[in-house]
C-alpha atoms as a PDB file:
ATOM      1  CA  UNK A   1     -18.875  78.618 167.258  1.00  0.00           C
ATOM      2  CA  UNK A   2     -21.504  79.881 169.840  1.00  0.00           C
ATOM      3  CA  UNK A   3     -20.303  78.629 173.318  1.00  0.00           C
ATOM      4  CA  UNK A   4     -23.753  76.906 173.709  1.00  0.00           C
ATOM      5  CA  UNK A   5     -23.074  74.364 170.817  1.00  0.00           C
ATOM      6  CA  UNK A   6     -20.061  73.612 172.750  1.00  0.00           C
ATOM      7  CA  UNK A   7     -19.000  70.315 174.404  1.00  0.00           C
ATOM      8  CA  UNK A   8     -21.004  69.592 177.344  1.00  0.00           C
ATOM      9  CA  UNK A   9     -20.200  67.050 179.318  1.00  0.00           C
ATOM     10  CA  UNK A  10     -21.410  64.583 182.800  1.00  0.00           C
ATOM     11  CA  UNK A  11     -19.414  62.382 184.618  1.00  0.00           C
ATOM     12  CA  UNK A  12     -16.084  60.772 182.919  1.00  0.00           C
ATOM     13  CA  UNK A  13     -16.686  57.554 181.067  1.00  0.00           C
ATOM     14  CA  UNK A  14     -20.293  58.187 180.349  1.00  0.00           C
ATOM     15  CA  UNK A  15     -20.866  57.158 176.709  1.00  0.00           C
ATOM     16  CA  UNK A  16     -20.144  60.204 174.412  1.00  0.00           C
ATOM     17  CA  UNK A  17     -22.815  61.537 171.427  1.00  0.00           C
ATOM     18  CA  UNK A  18     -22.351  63.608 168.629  1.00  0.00           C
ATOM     19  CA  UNK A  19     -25.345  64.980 167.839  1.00  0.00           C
ATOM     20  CA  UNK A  20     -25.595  66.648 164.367  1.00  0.00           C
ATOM     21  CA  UNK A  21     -28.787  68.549 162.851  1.00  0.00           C
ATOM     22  CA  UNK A  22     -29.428  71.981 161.784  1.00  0.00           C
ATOM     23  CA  UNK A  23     -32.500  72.722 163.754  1.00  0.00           C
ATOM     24  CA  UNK A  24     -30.951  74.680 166.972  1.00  0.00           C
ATOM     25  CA  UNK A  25     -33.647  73.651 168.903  1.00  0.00           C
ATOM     26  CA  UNK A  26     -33.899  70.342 168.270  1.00  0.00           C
ATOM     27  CA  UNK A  27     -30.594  70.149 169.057  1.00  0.00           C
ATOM     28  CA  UNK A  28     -30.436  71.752 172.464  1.00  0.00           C
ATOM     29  CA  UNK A  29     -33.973  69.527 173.453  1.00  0.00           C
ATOM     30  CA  UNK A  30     -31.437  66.166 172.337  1.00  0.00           C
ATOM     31  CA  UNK A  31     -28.494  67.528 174.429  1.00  0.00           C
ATOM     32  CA  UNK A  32     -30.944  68.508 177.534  1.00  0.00           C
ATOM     33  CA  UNK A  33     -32.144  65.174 177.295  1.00  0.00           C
ATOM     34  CA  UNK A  34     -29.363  62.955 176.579  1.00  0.00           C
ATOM     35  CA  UNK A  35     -27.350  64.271 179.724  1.00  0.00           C
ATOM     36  CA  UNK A  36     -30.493  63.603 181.775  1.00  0.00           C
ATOM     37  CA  UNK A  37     -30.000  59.770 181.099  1.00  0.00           C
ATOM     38  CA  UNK A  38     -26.164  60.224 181.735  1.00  0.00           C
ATOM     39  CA  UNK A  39     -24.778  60.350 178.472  1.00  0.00           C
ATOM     40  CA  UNK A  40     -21.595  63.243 177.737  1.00  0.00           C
ATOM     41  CA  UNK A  41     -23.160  65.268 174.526  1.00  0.00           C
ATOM     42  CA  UNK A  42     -21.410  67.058 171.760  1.00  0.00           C
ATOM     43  CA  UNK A  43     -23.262  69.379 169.419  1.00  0.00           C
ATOM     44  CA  UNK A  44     -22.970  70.389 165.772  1.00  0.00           C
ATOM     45  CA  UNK A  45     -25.072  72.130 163.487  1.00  0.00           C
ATOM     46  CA  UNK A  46     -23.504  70.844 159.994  1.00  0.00           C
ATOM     47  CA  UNK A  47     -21.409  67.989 159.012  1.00  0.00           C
ATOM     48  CA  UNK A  48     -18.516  70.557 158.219  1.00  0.00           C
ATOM     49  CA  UNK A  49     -18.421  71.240 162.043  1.00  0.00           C
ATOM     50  CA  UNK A  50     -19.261  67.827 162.772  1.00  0.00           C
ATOM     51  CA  UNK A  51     -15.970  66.782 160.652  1.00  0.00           C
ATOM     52  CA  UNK A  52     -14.005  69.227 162.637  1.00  0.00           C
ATOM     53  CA  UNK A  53     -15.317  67.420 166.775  1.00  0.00           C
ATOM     54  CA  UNK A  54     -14.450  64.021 165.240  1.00  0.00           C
ATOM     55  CA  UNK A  55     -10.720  65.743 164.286  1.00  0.00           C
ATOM     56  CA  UNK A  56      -9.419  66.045 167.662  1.00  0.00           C
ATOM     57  CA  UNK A  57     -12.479  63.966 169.776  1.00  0.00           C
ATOM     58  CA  UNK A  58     -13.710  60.364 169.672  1.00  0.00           C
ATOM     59  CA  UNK A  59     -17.587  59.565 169.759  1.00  0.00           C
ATOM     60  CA  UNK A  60     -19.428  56.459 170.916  1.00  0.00           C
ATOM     61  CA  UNK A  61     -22.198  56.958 168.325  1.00  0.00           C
ATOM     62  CA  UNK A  62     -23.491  59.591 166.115  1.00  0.00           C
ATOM     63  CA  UNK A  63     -27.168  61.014 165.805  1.00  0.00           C
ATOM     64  CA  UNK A  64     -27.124  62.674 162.588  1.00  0.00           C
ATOM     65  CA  UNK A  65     -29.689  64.340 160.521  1.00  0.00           C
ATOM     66  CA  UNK A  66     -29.899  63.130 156.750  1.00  0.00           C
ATOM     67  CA  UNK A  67     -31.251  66.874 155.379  1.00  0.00           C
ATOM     68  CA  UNK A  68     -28.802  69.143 156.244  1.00  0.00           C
ATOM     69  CA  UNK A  69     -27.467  72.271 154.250  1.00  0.00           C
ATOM     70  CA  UNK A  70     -24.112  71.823 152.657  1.00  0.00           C
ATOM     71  CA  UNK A  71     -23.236  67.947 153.181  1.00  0.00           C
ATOM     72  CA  UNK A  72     -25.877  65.874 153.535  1.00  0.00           C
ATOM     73  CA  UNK A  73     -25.948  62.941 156.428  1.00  0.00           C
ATOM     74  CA  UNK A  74     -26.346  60.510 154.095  1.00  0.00           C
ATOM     75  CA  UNK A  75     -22.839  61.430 152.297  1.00  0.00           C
ATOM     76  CA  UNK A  76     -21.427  62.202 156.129  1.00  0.00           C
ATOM     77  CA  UNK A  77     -22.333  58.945 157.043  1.00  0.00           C
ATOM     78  CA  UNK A  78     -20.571  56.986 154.048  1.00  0.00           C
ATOM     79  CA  UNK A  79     -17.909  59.006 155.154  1.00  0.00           C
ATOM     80  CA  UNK A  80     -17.634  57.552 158.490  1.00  0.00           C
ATOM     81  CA  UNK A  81     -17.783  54.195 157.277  1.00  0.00           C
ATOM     82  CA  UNK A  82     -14.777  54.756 155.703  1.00  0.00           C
ATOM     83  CA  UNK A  83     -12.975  55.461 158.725  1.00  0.00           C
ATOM     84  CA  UNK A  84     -15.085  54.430 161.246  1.00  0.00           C
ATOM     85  CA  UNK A  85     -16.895  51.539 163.124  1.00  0.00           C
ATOM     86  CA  UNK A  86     -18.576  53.937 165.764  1.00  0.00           C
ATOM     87  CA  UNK A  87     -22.792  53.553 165.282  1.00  0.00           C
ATOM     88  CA  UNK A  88     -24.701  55.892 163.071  1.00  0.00           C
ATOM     89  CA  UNK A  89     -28.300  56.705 163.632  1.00  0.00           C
ATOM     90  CA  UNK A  90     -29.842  58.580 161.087  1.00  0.00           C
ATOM     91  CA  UNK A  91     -33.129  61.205 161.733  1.00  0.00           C
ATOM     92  CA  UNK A  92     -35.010  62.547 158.809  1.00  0.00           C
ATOM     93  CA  UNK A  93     -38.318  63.580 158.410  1.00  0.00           C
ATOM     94  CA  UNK A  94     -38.362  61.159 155.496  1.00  0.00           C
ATOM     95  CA  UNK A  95     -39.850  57.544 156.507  1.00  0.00           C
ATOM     96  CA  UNK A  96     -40.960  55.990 153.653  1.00  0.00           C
ATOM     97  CA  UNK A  97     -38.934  52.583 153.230  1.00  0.00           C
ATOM     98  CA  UNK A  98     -37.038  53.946 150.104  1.00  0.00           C
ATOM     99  CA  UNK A  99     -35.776  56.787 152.599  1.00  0.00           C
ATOM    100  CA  UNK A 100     -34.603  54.024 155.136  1.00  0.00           C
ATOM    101  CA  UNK A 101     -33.090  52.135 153.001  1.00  0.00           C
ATOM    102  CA  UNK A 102     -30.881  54.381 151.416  1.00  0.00           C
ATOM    103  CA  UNK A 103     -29.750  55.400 154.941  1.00  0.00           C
ATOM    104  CA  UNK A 104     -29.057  51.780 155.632  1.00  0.00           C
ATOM    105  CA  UNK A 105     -27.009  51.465 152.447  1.00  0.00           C
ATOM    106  CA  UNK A 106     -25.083  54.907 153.228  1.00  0.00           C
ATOM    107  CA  UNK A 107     -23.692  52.777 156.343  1.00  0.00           C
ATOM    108  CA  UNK A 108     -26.419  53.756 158.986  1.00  0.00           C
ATOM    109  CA  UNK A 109     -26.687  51.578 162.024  1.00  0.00           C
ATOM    110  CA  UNK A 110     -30.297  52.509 162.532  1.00  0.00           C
ATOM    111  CA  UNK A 111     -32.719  55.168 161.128  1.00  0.00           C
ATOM    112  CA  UNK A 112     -35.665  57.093 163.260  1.00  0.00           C
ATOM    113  CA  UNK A 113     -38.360  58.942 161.052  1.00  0.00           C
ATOM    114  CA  UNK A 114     -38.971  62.759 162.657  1.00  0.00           C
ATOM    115  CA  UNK A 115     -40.950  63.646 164.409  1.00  0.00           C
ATOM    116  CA  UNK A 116     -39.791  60.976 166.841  1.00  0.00           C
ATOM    117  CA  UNK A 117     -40.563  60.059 170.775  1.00  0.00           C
ATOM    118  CA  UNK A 118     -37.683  60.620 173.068  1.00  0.00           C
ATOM    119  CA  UNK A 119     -37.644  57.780 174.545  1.00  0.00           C
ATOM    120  CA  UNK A 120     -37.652  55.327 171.402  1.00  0.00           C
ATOM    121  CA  UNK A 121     -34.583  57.375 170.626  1.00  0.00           C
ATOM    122  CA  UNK A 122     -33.027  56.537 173.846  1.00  0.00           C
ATOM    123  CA  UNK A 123     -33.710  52.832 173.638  1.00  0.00           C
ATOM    124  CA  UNK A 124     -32.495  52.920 170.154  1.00  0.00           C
ATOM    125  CA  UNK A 125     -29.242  54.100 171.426  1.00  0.00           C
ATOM    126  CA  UNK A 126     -28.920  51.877 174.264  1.00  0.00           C
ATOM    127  CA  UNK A 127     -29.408  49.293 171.393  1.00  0.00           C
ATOM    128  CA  UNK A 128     -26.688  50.726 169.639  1.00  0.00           C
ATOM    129  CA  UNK A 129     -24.124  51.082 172.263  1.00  0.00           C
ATOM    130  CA  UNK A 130     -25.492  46.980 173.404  1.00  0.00           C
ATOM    131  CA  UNK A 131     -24.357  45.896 169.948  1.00  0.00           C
ATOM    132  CA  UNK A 132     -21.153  47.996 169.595  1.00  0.00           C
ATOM    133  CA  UNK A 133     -19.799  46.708 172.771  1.00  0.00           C
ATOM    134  CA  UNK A 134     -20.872  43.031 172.481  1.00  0.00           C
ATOM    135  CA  UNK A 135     -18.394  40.150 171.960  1.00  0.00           C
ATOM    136  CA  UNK A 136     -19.770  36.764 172.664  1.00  0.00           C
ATOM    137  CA  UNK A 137     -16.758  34.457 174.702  1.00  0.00           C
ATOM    138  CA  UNK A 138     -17.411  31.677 172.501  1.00  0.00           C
ATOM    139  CA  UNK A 139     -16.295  33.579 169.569  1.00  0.00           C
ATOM    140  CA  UNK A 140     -13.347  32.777 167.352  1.00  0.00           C
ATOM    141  CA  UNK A 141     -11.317  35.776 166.801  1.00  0.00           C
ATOM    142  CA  UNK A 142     -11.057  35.372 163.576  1.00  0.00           C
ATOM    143  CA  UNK A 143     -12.400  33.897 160.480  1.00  0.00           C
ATOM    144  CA  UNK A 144     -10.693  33.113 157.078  1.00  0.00           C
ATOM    145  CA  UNK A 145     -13.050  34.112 153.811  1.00  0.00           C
ATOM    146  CA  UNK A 146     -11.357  33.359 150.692  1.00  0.00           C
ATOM    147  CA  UNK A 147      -8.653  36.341 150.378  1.00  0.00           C
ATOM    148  CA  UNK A 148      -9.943  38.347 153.569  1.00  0.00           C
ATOM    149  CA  UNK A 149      -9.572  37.884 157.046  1.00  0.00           C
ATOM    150  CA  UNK A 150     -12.289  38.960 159.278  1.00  0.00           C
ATOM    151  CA  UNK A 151     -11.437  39.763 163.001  1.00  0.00           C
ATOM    152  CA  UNK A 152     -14.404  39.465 164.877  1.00  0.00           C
ATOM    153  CA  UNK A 153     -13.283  41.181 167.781  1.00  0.00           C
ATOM    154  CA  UNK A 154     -11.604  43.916 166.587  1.00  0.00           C
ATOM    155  CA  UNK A 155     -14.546  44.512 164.227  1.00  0.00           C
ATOM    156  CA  UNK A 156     -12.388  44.368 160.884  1.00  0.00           C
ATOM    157  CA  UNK A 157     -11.576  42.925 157.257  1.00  0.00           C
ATOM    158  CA  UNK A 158      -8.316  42.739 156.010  1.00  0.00           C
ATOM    159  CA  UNK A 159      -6.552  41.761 152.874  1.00  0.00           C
ATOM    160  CA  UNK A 160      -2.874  42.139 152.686  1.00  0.00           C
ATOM    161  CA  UNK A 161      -2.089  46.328 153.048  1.00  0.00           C
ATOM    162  CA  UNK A 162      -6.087  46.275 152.671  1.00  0.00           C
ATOM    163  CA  UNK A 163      -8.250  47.310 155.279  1.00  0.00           C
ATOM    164  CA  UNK A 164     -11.782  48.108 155.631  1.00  0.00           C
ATOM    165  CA  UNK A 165     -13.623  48.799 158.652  1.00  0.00           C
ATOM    166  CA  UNK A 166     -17.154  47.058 159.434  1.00  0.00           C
ATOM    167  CA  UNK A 167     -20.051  48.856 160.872  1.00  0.00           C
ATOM    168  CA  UNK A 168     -21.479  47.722 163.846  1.00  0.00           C
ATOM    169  CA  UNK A 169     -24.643  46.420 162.967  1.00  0.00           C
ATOM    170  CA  UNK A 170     -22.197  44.185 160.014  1.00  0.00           C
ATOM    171  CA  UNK A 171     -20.175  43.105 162.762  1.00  0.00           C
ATOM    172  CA  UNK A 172     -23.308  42.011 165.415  1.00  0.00           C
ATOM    173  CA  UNK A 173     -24.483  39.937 161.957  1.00  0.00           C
ATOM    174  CA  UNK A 174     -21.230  38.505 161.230  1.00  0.00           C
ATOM    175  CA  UNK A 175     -20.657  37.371 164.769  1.00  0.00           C
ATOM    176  CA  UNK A 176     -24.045  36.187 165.189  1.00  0.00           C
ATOM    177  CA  UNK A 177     -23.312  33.910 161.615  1.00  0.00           C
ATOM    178  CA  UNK A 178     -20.065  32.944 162.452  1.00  0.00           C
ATOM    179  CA  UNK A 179     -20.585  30.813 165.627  1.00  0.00           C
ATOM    180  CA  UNK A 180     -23.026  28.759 163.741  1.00  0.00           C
ATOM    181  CA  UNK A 181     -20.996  28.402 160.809  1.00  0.00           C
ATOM    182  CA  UNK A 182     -23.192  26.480 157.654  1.00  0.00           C
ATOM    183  CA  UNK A 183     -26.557  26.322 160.048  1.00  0.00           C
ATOM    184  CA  UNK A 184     -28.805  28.513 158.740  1.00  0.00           C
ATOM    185  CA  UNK A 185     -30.474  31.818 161.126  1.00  0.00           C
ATOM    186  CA  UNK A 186     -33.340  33.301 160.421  1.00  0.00           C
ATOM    187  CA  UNK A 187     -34.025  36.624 159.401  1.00  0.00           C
ATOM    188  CA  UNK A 188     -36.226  36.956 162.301  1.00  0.00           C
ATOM    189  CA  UNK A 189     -33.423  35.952 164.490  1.00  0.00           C
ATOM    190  CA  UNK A 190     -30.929  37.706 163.285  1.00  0.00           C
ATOM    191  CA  UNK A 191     -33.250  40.799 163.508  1.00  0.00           C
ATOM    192  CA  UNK A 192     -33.870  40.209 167.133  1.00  0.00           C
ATOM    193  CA  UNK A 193     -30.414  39.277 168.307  1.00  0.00           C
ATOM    194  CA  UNK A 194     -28.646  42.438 166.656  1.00  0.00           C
ATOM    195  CA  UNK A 195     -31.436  45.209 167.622  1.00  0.00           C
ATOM    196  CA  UNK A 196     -31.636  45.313 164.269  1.00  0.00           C
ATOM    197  CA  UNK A 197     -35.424  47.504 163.557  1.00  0.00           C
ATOM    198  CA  UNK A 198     -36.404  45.403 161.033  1.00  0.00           C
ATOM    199  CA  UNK A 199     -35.753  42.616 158.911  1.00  0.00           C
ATOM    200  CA  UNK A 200     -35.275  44.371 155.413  1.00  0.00           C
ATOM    201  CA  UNK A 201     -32.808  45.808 157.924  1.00  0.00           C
ATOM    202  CA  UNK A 202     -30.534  42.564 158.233  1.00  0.00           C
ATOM    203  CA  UNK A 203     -30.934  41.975 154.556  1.00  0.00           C
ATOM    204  CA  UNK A 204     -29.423  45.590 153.371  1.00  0.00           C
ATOM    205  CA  UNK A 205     -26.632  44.512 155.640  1.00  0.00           C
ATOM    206  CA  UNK A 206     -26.415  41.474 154.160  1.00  0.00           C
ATOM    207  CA  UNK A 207     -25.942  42.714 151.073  1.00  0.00           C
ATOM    208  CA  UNK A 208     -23.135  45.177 152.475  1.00  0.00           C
ATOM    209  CA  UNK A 209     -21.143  42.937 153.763  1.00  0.00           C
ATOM    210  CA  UNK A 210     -21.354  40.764 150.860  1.00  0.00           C
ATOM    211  CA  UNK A 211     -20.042  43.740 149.098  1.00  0.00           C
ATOM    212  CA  UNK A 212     -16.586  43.959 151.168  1.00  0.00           C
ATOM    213  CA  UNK A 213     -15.332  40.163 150.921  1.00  0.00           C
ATOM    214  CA  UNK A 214     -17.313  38.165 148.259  1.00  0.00           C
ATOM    215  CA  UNK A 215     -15.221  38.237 144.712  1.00  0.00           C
ATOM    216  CA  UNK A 216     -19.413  38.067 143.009  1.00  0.00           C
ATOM    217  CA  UNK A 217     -21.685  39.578 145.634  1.00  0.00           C
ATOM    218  CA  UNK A 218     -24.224  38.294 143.099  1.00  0.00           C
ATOM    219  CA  UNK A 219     -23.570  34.869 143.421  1.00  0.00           C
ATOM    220  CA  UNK A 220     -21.837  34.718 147.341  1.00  0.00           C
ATOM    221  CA  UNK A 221     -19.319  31.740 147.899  1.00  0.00           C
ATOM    222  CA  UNK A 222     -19.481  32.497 151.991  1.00  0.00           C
ATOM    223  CA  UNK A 223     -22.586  34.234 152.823  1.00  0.00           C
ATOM    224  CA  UNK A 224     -25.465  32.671 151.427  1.00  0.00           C
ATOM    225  CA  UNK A 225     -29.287  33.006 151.501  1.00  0.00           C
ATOM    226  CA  UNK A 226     -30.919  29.894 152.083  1.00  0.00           C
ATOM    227  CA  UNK A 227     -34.178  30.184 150.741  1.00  0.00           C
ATOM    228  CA  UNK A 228     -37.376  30.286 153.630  1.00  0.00           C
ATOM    229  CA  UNK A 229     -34.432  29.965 156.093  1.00  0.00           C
ATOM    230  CA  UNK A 230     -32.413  32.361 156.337  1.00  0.00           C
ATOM    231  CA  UNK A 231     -28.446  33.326 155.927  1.00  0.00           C
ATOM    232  CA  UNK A 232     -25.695  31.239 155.960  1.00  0.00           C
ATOM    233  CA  UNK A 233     -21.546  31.727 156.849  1.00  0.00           C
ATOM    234  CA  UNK A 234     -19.372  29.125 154.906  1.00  0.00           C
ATOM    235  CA  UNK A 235     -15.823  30.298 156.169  1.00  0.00           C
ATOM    236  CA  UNK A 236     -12.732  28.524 155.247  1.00  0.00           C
END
């Protein structure tokens, strides 16, 4: 590996970013700028190398390209939700909402059309890192649904020896749903108070979580759509 994709850092305890796309100089512009704003920057140029930084480093968030050669992102990133609640933000120079959406559904955080302003990118990630680190004081730490238990602060499901990991933008939702338990919030709302870019956003995470802990996802017992309203959390 060329010593110029290697890890660059700035001071200690600045946020760290893994940056992963195959276009050399896009990536170099990202790292140039991302350490101007403070931020410790690891490169890659595929998700095999990518794989191989998260083996022996840990990442605040991810900015991953979705049309790579080899791997795609959109197969790195279900990856990482496996494992993983660290954000995802997806780049691709495919923006039409069918694009998005499958990034969403992959596990993405957040997705960013190319070619892209700096500076959205940089709020975006603020965004990110906002949600990732948020825990409201009111919160319960945890919440019973049916045969899962949710722990809302350390971002998890679990289900006897099963265990599954929520993304961050699942977790800001779930939170957000959870200290108004059977009051409706908006879409809008929940859009707003999770970064979240758009609404369709907060429902393909809906529909996610529904996914991990509802027996029918089809026909949710706990997280329910309340028609011209909203969603709703019914936890035991």
């Amino acid at each position: 590996m060329p010593m110029t994709d290697a890890i660059v850092e700035t001071e200690t305890g600045a946020p760290h970013i893994l940056v992963v796309d195959d276009d050399t100089r896009l990536r170099k512009l990202l790292q140039k700028f991302l350490m101007e704003h403070g931020y410790r920057v690891t490169l890659a140029a595929s998700a095999h190398e990518a794989r191989a930084h998260m083996d022996g480093l840990m990442f605040d968030l991810t900015v991953l390209d979705v049309m790579m050669p080899g791997e795609s992102g959109l197969t790195l990133t279900q990856f990482l939700r496996g494992r993983s609640e660290m954000p995802v933000l997806l780049l691709s120079a495919r923006s039409e909402p069918a694009a998005r959406i499958a990034g969403l559904e992959a596990g993405a955080d957040d997705y960013l059309g190319k070619p892209f302003e700096p500076k959205e990118l940089l709020l975006r990630i603020q965004a990110l890192l906002r949600r990732a680190a948020a825990v409201p004081e009111s919160l319960l730490r945890t919440i019973r649904l049916g045969e899962w238990e949710a722990d809302l602060e350390r971002g998890d499901l679990r289900n006897g020896d099963r265990l599954i990991r929520l993304a961050p933008g699942e977790l800001s939702l779930l939170r957000l749903l959870a200290a108004q338990p059977g009051m409706p919030v908006s879409r809008t709302e929940l859009s707003e108070q999770t970064g979240a870019a758009q609404e369709r956003t907060v429902d393909v995470q809906i529909t996610r979580l529904r996914r991990k802990f509802e027996a029918d996802p089809r026909a949710p017992r706990y997280l329910q759509t309340v028609r011209g309203q909203g969603y709703v959390l019914w936890p035991d």
